[in-house]
Each structure stands twice: as C-alpha cells, then as structure tokens.
Protein backbone atom coordinates (compact mmCIF):
# COMPACT_ATOMS: atom_id res chain seq x y z
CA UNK A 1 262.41 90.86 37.74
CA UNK A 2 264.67 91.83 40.67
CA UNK A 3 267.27 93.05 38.44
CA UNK A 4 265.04 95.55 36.10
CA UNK A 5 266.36 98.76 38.95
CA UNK A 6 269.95 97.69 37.55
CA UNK A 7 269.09 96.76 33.60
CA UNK A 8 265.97 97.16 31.76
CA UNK A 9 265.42 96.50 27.99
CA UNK A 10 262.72 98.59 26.10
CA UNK A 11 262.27 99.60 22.38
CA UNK A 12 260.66 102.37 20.42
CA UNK A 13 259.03 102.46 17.11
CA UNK A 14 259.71 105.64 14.87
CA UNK A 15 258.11 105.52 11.10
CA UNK A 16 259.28 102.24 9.46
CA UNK A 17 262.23 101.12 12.25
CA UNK A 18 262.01 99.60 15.92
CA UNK A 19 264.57 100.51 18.75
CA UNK A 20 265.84 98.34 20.86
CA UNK A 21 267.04 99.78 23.99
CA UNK A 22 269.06 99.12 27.52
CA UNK A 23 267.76 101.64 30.18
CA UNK A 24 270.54 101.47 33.31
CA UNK A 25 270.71 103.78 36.26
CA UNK A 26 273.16 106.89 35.43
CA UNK A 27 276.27 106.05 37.85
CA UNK A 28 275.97 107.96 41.22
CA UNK A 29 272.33 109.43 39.63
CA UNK A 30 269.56 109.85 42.29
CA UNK A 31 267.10 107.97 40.10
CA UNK A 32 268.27 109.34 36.28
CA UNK A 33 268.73 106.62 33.81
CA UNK A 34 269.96 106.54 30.38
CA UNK A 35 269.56 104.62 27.40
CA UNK A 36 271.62 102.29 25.66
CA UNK A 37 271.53 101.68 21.63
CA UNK A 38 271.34 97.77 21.01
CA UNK A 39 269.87 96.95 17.82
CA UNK A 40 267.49 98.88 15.12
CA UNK A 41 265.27 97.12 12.43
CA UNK A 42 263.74 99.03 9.52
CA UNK A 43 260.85 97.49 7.35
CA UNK A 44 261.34 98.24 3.76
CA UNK A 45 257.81 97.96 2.41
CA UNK A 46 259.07 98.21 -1.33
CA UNK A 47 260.94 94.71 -0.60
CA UNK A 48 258.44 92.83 2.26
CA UNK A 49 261.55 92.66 4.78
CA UNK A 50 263.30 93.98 7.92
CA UNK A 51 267.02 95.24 7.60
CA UNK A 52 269.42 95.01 10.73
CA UNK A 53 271.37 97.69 11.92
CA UNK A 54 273.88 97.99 15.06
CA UNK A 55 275.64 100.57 16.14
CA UNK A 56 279.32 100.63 16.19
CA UNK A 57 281.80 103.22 18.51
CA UNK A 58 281.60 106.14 15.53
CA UNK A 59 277.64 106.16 17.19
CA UNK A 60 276.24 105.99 13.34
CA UNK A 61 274.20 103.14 12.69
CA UNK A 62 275.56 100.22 10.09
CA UNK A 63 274.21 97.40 8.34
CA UNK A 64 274.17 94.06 10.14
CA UNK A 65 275.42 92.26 6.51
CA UNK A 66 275.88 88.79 8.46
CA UNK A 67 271.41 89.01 8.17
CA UNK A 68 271.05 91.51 4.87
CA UNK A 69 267.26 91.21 5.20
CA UNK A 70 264.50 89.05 6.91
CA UNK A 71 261.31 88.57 6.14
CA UNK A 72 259.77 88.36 9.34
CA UNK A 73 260.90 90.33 12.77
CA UNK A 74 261.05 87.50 14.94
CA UNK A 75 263.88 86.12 13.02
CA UNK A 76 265.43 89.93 13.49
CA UNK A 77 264.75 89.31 17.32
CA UNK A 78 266.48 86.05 17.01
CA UNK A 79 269.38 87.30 15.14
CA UNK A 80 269.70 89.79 18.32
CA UNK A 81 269.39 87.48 21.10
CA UNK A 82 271.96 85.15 19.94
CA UNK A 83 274.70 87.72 18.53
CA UNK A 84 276.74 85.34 17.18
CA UNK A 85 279.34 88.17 16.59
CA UNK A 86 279.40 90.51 19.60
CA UNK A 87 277.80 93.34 17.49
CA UNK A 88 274.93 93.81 20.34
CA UNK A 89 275.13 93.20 23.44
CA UNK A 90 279.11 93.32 23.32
C-alpha cells in the first residue's frame, strides 16, 4: 500500500480488450503521472476466448504466441503475473 505514490497498476476496458496499466510519478513532476503499457487481452466472441498481446519497443501491440488463446481471463492474468519470458513487466 505504501508504495502505490511510487507504482500503481490499473487497467481499462475499451470494446472487446482490457488494459493493463503501470501509473508512476513523471520524474521531477509536481504530482503528473503517466502510464505504462503492460499487457492487453481481447475477447474474440466468434471463438469463446481471450488473445494476449504485449507491447514491444516499435510501441505496436503483438501477439503473445507462447498463450495463442485462453478461454478464460484469469488464466490471461496468470499468464501476466508470471511472465515466464520478460515480455511484461521486463
């Protein structure tokens, strides 16, 4: 809790995809933050499951193909939390 002034994580939903998000203070800001891509899942209704995306230094958003699809988002969550290959949190 003490460290949310330093690093807070949020997310958005927009149509079919949820945002995951890093807010940190802007560096020598008097209170501005900015946000920090992590992860974005889209829900394909035509197939019943979530795709992966991350977002790599070109700042375009690219399939996560080591999880093509899941069929529910708390195994997207998972896949997120544990980054087995450094594609999220770095």
């Amino acid at each position: 809790m003490h460290l949310r002034k330093e690093v807070d994580l949020d997310f958005r939903l927009k149509g079919q995809s949820i945002e995951i998000f890093e807010i940190r203070p802007v560096w020598q800001g008097k209170g501005e933050t900015h946000e920090i891509p992590v992860a974005k899942a889209t829900f394909v209704r035509t197939r019943g499951a979530w795709r992966l995306y991350w977002q790599r230094s070109d700042l375009k958003w690219h399939r996560y193909e080591p999880l093509p699809e899941a069929t529910a988002i708390e195994t997207v969550v998972e896949e997120v939390d544990a980054d087995p290959f450094g594609c999220f949190w770095g």
